[in-house]
C-alpha atoms as a PDB file:
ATOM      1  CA  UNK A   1      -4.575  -2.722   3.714  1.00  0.00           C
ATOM      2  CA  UNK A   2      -6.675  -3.220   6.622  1.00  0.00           C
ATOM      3  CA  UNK A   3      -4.167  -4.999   8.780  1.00  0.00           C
ATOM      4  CA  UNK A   4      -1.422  -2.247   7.860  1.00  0.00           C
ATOM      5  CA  UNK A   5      -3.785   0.604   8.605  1.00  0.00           C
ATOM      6  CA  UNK A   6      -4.348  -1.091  12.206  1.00  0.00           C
ATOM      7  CA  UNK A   7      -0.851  -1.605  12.789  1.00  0.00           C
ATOM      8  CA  UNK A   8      -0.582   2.516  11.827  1.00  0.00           C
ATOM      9  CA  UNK A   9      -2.929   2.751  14.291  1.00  0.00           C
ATOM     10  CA  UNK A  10      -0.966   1.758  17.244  1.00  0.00           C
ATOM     11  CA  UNK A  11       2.837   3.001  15.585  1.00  0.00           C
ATOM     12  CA  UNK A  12       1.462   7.061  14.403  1.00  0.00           C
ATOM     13  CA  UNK A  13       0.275   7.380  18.310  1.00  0.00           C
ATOM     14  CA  UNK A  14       3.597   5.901  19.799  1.00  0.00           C
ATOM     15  CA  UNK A  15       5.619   7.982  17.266  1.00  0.00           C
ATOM     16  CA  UNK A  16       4.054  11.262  18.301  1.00  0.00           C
ATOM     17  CA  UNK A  17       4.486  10.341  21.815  1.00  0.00           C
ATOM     18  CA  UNK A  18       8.071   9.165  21.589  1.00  0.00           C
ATOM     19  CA  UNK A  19       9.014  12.053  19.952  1.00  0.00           C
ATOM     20  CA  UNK A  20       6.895  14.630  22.085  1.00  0.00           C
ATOM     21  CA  UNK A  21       5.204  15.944  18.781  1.00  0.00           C
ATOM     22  CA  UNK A  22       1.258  16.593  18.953  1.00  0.00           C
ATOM     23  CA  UNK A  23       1.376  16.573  15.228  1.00  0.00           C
ATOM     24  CA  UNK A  24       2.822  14.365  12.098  1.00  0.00           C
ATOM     25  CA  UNK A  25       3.446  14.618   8.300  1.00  0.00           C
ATOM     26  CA  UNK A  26       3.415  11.256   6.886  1.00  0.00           C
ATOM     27  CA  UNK A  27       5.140  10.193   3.888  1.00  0.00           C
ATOM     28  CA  UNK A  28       4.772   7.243   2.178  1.00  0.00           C
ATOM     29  CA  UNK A  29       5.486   5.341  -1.370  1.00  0.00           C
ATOM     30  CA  UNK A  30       3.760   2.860  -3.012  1.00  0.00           C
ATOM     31  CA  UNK A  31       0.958   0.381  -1.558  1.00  0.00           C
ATOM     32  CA  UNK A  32       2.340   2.267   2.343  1.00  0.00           C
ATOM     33  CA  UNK A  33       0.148   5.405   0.700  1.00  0.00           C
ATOM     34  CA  UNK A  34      -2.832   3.509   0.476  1.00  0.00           C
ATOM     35  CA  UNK A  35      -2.049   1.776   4.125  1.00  0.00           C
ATOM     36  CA  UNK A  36      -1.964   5.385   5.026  1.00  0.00           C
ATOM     37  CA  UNK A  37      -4.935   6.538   3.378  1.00  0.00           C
ATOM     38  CA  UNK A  38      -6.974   3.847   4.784  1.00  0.00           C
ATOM     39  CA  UNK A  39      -6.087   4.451   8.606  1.00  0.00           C
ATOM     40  CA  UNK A  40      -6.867   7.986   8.139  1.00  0.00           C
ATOM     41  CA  UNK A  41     -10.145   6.906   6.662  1.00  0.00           C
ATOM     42  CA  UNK A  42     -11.189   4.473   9.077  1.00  0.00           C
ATOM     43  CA  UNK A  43      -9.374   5.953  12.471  1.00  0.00           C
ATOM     44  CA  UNK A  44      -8.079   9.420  12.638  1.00  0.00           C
ATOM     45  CA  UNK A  45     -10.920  11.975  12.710  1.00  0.00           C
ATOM     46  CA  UNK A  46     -10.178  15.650  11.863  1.00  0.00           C
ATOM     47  CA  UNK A  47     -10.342  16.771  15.756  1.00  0.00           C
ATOM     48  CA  UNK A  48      -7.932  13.979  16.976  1.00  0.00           C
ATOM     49  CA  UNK A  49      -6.899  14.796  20.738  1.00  0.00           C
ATOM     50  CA  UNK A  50      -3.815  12.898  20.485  1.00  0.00           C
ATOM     51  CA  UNK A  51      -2.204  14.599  17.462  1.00  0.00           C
ATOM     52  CA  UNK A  52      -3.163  15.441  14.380  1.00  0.00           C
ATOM     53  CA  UNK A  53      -1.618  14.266  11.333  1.00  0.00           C
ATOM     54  CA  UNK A  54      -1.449  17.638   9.140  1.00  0.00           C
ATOM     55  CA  UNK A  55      -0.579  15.956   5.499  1.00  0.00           C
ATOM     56  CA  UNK A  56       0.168  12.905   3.771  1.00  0.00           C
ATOM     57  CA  UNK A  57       2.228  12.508   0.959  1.00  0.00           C
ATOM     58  CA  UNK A  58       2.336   9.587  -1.134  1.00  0.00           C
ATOM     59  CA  UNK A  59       4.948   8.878  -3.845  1.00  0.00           C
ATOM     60  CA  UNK A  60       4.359   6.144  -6.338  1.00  0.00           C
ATOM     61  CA  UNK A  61       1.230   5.241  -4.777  1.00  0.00           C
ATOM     62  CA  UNK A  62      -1.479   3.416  -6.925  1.00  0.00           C
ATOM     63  CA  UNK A  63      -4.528   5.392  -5.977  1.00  0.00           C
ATOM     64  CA  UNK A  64      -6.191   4.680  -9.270  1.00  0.00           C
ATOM     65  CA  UNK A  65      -4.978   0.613  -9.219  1.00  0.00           C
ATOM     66  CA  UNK A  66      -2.522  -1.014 -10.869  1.00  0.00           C
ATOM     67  CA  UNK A  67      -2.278  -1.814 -14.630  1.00  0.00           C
ATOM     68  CA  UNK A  68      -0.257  -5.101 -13.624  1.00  0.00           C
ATOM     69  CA  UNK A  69      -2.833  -6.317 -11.334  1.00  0.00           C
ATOM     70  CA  UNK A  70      -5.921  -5.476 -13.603  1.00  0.00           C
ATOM     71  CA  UNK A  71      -3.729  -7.058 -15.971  1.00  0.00           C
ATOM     72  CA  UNK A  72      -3.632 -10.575 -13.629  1.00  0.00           C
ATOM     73  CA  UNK A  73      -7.253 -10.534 -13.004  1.00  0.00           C
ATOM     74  CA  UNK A  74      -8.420  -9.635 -16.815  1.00  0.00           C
ATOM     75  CA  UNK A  75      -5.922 -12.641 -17.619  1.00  0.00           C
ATOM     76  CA  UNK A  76      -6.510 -14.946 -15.280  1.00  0.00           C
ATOM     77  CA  UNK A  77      -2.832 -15.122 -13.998  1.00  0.00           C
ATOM     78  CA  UNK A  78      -1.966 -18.060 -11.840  1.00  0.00           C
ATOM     79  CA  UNK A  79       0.546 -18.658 -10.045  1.00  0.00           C
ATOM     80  CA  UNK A  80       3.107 -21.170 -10.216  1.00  0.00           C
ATOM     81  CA  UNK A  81       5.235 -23.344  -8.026  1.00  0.00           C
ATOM     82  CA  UNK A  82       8.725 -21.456  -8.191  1.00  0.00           C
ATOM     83  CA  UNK A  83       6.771 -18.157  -7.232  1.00  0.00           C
ATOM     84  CA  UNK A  84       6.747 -17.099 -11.210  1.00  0.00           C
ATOM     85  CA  UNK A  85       3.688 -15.455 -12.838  1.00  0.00           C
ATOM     86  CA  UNK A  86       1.965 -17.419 -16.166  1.00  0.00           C
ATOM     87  CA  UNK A  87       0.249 -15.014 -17.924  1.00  0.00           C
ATOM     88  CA  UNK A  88      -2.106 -16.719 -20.490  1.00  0.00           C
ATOM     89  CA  UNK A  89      -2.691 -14.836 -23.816  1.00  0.00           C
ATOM     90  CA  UNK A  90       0.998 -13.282 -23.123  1.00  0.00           C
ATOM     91  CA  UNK A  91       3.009 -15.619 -25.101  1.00  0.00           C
ATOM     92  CA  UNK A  92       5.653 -12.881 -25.389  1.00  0.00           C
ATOM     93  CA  UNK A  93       6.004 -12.251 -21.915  1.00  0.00           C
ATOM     94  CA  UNK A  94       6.348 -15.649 -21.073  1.00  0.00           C
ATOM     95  CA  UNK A  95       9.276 -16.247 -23.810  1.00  0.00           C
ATOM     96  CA  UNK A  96      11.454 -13.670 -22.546  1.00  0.00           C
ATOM     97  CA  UNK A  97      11.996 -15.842 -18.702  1.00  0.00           C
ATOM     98  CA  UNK A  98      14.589 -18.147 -18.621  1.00  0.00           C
ATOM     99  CA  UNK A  99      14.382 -21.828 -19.840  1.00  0.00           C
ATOM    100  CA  UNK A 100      13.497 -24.103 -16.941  1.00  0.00           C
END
């Protein structure tokens, strides 16, 4: 999230300046929300000079995690080869992939 919110940091600016705006509404889904909420945490104050980004929406955006990745740490999920996750102690989920 880091690296995304830096790159925000450089592409909201050139945005508002391209466009001749001196403020934005950003809009994001999924992990982009958190991206988002991170720059805005770590880089755009309140009193901005350069614009001011006046909301941010997020759609689908895990703010509170993600059961699937809880679900690879809690189960020690490694990954394989071909890009696949094994999930031990999910015998079920691993029977419904294709035979290899």
């Amino acid at each position: 999230m880091a690296d995304n919110a830096d790159d925000l940091r450089v592409e909201l600016p050139r945005l508002a300046t391209q466009y001749g705006v001196d403020s934005l509404h950003v809009v994001c889904h999924s992990k982009g929300g958190l991206d988002a909420k991170s720059y805005l945490e770590r880089f755009h104050p309140a009193n901005s000079a350069q614009f001011k980004v006046l909301s941010l929406t997020t759609i689908g955006t895990p703010h509170a995690g993600s059961v699937l990745a809880d679900m690879c740490v809690e189960r020690n999920a490694q990954i394989t080869q071909g890009g696949t996750v094994e999930f031990q102690g999910f015998p079920w989920f691993t029977g419904v992939r294709p035979n290899r």
